[in-house]
N, C-alpha and C. Protein backbone atom coordinates (compact mmCIF):
# COMPACT_ATOMS: atom_id res chain seq x y z
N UNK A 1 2.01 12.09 13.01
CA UNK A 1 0.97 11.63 13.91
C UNK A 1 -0.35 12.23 13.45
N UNK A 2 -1.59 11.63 13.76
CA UNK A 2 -2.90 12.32 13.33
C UNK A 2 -3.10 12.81 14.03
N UNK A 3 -4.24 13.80 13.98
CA UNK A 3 -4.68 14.30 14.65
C UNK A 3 -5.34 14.21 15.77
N UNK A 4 -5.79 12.82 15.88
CA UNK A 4 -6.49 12.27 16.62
C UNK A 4 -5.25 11.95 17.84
N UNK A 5 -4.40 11.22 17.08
CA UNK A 5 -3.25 10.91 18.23
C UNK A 5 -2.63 11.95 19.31
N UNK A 6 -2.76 13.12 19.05
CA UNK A 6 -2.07 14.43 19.77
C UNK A 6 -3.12 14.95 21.28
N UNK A 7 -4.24 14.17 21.35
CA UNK A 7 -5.32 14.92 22.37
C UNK A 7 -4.87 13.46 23.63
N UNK A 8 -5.30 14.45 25.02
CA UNK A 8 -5.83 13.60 25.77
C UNK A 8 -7.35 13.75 26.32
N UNK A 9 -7.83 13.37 27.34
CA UNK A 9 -9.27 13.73 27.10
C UNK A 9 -9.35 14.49 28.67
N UNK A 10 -7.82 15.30 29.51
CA UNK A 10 -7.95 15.87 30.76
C UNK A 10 -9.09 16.79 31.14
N UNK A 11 -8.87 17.68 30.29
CA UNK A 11 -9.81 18.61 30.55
C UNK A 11 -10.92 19.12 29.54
N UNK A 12 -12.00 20.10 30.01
CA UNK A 12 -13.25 20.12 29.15
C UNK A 12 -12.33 21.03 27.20
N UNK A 13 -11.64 21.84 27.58
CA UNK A 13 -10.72 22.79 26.46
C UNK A 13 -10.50 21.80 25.17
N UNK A 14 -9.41 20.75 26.15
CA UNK A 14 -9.40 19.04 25.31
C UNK A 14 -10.18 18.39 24.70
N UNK A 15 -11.35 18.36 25.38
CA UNK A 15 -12.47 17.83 25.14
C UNK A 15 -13.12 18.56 23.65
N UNK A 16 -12.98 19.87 23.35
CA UNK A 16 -13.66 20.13 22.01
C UNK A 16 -12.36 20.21 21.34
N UNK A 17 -11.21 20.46 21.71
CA UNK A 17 -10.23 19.80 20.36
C UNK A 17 -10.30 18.61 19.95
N UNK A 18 -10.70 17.80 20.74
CA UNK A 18 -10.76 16.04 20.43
C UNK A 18 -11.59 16.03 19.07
N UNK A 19 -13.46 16.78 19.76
CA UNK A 19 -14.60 16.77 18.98
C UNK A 19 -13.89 17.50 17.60
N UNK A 20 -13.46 18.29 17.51
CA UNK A 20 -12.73 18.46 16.54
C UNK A 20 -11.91 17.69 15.39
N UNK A 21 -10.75 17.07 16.45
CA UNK A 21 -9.89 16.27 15.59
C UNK A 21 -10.73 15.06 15.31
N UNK A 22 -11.81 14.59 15.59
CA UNK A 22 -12.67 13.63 15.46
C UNK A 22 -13.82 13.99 13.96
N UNK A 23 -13.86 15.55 14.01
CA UNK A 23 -14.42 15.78 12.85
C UNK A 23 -13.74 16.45 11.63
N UNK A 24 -12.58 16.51 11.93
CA UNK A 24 -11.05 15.99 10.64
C UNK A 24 -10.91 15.03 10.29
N UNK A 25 -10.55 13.71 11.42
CA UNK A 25 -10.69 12.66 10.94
C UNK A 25 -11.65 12.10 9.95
N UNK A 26 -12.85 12.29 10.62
CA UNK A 26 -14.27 11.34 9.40
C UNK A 26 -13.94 12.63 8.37
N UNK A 27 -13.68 13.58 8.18
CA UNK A 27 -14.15 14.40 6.85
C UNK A 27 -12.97 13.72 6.13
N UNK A 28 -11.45 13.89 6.55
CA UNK A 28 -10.43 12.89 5.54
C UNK A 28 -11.04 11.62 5.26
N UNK A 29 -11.42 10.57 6.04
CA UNK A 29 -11.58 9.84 5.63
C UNK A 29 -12.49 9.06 4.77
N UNK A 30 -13.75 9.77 4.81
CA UNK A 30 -14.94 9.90 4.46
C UNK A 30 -14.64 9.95 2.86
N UNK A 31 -13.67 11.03 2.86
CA UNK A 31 -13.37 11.95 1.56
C UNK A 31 -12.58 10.89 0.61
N UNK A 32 -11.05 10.09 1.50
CA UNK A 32 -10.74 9.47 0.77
C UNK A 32 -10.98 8.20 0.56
N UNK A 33 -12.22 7.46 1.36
CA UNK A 33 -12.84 6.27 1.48
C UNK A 33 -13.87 5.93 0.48
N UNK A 34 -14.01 7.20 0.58
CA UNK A 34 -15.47 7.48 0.16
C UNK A 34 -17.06 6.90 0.55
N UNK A 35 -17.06 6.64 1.66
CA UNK A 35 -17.66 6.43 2.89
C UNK A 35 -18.31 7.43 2.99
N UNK A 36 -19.62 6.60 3.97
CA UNK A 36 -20.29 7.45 4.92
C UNK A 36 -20.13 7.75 6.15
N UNK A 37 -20.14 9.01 6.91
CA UNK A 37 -19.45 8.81 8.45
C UNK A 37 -19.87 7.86 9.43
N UNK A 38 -21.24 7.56 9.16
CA UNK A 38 -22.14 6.83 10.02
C UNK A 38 -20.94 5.05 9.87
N UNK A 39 -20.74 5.16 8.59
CA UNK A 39 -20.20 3.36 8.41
C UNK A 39 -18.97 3.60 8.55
N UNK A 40 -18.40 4.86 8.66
CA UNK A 40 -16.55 4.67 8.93
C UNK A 40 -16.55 4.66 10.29
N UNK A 41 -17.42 5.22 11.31
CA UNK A 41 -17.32 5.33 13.15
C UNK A 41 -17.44 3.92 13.47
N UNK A 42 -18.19 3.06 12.17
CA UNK A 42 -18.83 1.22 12.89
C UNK A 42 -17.49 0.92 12.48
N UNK A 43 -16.74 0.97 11.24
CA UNK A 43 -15.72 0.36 10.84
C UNK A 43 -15.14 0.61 11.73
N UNK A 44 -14.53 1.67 12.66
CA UNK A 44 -13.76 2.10 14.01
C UNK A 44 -14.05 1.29 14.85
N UNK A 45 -15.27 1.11 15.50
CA UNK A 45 -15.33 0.39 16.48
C UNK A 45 -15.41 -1.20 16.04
N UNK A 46 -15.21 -1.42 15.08
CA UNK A 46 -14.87 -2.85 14.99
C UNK A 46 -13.14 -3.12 14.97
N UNK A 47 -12.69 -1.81 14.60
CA UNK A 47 -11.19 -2.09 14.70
C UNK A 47 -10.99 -1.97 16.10
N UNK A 48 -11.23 -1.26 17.06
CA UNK A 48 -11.31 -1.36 18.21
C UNK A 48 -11.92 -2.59 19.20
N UNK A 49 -12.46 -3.29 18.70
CA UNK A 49 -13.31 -4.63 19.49
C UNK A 49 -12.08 -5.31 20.28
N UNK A 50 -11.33 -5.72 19.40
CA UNK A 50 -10.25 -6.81 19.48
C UNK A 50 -8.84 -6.44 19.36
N UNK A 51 -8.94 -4.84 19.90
CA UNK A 51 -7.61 -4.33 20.06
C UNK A 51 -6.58 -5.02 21.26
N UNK A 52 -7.21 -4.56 22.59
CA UNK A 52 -6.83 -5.15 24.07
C UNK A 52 -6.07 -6.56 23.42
N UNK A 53 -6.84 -7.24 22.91
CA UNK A 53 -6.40 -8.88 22.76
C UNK A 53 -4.90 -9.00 21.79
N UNK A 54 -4.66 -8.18 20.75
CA UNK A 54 -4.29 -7.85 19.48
C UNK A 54 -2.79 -7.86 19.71
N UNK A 55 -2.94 -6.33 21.29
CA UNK A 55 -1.80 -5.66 21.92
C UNK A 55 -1.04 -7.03 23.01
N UNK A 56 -2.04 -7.16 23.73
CA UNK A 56 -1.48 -8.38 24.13
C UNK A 56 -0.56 -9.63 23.28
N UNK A 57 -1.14 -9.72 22.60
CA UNK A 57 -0.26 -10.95 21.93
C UNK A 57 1.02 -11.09 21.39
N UNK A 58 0.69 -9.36 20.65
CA UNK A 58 1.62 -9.04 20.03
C UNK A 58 3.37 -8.29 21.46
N UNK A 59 2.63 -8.44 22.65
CA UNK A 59 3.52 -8.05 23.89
C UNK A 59 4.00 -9.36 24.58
N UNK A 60 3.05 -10.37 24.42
CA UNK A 60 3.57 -11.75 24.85
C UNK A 60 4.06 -12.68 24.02
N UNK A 61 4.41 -12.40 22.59
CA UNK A 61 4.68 -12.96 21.50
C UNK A 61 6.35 -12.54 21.65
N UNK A 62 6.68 -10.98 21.42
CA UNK A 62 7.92 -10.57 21.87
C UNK A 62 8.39 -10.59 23.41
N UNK A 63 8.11 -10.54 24.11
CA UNK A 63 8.67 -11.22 25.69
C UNK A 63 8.87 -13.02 25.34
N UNK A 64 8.51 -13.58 24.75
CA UNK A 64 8.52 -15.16 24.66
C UNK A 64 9.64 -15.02 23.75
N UNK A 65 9.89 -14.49 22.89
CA UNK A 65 10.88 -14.08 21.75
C UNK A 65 10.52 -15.07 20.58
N UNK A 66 9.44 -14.86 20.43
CA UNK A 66 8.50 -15.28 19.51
C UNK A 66 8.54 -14.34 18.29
N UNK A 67 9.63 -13.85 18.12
CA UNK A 67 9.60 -12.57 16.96
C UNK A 67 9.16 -12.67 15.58
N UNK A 68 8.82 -14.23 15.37
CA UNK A 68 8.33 -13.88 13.60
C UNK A 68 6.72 -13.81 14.22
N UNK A 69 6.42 -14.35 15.38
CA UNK A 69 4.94 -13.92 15.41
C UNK A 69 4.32 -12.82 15.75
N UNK A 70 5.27 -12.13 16.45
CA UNK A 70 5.29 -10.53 17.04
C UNK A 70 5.48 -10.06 15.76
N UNK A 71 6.13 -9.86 14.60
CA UNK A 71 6.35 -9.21 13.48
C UNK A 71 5.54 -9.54 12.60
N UNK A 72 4.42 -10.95 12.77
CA UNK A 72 3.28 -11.29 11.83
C UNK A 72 2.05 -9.89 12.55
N UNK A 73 2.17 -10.04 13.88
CA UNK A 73 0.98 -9.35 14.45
C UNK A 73 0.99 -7.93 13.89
N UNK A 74 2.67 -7.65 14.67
CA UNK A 74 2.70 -5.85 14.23
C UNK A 74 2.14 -5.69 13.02
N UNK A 75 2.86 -6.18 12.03
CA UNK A 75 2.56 -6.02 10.58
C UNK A 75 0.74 -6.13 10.20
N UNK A 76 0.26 -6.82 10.77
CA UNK A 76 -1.69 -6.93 10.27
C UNK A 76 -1.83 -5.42 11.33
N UNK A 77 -1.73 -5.32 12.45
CA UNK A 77 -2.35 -4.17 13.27
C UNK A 77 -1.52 -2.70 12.18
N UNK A 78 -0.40 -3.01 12.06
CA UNK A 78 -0.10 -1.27 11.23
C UNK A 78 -0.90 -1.43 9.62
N UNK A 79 -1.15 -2.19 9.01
CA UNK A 79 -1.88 -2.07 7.96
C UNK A 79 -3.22 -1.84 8.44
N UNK A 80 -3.89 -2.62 9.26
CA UNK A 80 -5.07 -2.09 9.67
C UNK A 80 -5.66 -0.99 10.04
N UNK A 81 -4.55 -0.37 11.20
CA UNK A 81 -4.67 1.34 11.73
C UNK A 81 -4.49 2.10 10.20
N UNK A 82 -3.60 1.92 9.82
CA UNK A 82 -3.06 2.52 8.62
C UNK A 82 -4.57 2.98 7.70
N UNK A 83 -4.90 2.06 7.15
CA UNK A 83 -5.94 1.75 6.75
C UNK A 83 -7.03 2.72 6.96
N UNK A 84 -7.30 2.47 8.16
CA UNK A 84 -8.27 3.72 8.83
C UNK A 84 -8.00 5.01 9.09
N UNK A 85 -6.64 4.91 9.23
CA UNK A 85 -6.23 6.61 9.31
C UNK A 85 -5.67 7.34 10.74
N UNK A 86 -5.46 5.60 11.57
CA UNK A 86 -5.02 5.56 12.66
C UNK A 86 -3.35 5.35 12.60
N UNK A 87 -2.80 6.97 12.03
CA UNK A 87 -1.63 6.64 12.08
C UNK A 87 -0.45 6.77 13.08
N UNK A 88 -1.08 7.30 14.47
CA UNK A 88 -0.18 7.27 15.20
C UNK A 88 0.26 5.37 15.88
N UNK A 89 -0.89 4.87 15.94
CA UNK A 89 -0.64 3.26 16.03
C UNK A 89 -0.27 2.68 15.13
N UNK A 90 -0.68 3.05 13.77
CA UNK A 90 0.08 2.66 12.63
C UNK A 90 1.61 2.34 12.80
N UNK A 91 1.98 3.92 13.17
CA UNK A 91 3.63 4.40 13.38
C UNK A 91 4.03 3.23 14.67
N UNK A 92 4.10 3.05 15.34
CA UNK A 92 4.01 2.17 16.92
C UNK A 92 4.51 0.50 16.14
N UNK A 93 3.67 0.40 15.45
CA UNK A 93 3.48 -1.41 15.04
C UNK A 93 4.48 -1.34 13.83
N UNK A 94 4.76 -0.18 13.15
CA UNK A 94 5.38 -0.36 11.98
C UNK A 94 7.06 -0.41 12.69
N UNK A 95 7.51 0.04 13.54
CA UNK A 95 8.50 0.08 14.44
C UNK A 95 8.58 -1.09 15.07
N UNK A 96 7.54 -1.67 16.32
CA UNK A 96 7.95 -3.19 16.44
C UNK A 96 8.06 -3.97 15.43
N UNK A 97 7.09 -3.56 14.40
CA UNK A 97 7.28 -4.91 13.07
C UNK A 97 8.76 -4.70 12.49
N UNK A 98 9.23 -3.65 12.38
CA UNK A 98 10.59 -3.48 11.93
C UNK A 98 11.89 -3.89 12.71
N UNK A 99 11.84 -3.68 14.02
CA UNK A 99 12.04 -4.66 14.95
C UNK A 99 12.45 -5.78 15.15
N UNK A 100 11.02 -6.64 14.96
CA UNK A 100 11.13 -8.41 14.70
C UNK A 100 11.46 -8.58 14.04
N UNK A 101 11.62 -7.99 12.60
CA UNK A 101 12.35 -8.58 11.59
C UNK A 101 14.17 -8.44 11.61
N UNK A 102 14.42 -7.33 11.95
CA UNK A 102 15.63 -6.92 12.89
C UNK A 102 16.44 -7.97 13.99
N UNK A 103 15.30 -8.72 14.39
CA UNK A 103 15.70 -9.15 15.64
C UNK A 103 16.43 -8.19 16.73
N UNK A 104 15.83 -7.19 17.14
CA UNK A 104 16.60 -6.10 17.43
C UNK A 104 15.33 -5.24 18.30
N UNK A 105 14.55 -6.29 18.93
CA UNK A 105 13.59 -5.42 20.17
C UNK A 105 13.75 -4.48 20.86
N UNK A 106 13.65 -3.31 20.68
CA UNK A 106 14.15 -2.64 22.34
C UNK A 106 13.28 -1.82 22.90
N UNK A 107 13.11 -2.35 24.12
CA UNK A 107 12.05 -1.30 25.02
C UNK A 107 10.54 -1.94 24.44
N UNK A 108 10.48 -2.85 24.78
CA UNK A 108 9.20 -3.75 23.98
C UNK A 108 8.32 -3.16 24.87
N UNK A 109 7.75 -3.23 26.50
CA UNK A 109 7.04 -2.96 27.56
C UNK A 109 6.72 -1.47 27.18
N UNK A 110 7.77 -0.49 26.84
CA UNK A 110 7.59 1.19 26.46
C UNK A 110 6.70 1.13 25.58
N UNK A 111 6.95 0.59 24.26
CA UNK A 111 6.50 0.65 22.96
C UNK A 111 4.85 0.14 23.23
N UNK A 112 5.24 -1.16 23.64
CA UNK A 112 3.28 -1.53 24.07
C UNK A 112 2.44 -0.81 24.64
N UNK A 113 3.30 -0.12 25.90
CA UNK A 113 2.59 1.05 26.68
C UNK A 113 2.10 2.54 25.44
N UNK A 114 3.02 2.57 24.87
CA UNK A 114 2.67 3.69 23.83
C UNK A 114 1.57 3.03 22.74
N UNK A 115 1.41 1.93 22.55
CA UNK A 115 0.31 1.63 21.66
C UNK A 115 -0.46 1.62 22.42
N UNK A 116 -1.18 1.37 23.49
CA UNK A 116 -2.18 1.14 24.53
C UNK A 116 -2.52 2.82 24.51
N UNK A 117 -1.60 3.71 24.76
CA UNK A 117 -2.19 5.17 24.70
C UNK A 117 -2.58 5.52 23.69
N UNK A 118 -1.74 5.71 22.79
CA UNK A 118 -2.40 6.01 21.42
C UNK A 118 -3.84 5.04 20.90
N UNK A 119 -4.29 4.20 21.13
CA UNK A 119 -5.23 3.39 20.93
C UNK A 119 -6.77 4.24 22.05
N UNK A 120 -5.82 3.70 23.49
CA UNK A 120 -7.15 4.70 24.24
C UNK A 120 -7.27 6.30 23.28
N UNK A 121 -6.35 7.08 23.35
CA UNK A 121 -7.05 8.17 22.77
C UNK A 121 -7.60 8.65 21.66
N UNK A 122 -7.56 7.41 20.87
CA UNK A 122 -7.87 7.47 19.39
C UNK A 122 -9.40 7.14 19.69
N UNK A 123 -9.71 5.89 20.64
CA UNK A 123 -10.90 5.26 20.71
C UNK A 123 -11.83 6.64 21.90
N UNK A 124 -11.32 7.42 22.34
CA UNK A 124 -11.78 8.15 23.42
C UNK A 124 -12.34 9.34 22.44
N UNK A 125 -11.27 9.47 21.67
CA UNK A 125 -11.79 10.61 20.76
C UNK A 125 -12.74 10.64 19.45
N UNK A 126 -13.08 9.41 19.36
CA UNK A 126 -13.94 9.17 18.79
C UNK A 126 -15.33 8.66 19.53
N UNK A 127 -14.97 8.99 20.86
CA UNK A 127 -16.56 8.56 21.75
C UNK A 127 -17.03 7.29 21.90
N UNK A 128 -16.16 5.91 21.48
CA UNK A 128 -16.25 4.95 21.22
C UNK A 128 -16.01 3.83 22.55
């Protein structure tokens, strides 16, 4: 899990581990992007725009048992997080995507609920 994934944002203590794991994050990524922090936080919040919609689909895609489209979705959202360095959602989608291909769902409602957290606290901890 990253670092980012391990915080919640309860209390003020939390609150500068976040600022923290938020300034681990951009220095890895920065480093292996080779990016500027200013354009990796926009790249963030563009991965974030169209998350809500993303999670959804990919939750009403598997309840419909729509599984090659639930396993098209997982699969673009874990390369994407991945990508950025968002690997606790990474981990989340790479599991449903493994899943749909499985045909072998389980606990779909849990799993969505756990991407929805890991997503809020990734996007929280980056101030976004």
């Amino acid at each position: 899990m990253s670092a980012l994934g391990r915080f919640s944002v309860s209390s003020q203590g939390e609150r500068s581990t976040m600022a923290d794991a938020k300034e681990e994050w951009l220095n890895r990524m920065t480093e292996m992007l080779q990016v500027d922090p200013t354009d990796l936080v926009e790249i963030a919040a563009m991965f974030f725009e169209g998350i809500d919609d993303r999670i959804d689909r990919i939750c009403s895609s598997g309840q419909a048992g729509d599984l090659e489209e639930m396993t098209r979705l997982a699969h673009g959202l874990k390369g994407d997080a991945a990508n950025i360095g968002f690997l606790s959602i990474s981990e989340i989608a790479k599991n449903l995507e493994h899943q749909g291909r499985a045909r072998a769902v389980v606990e779909l409602e849990e799993q969505v609920a756990s991407l929805r957290e890991a997503t809020a606290t990734m996007k929280a901890s980056l101030d976004l």
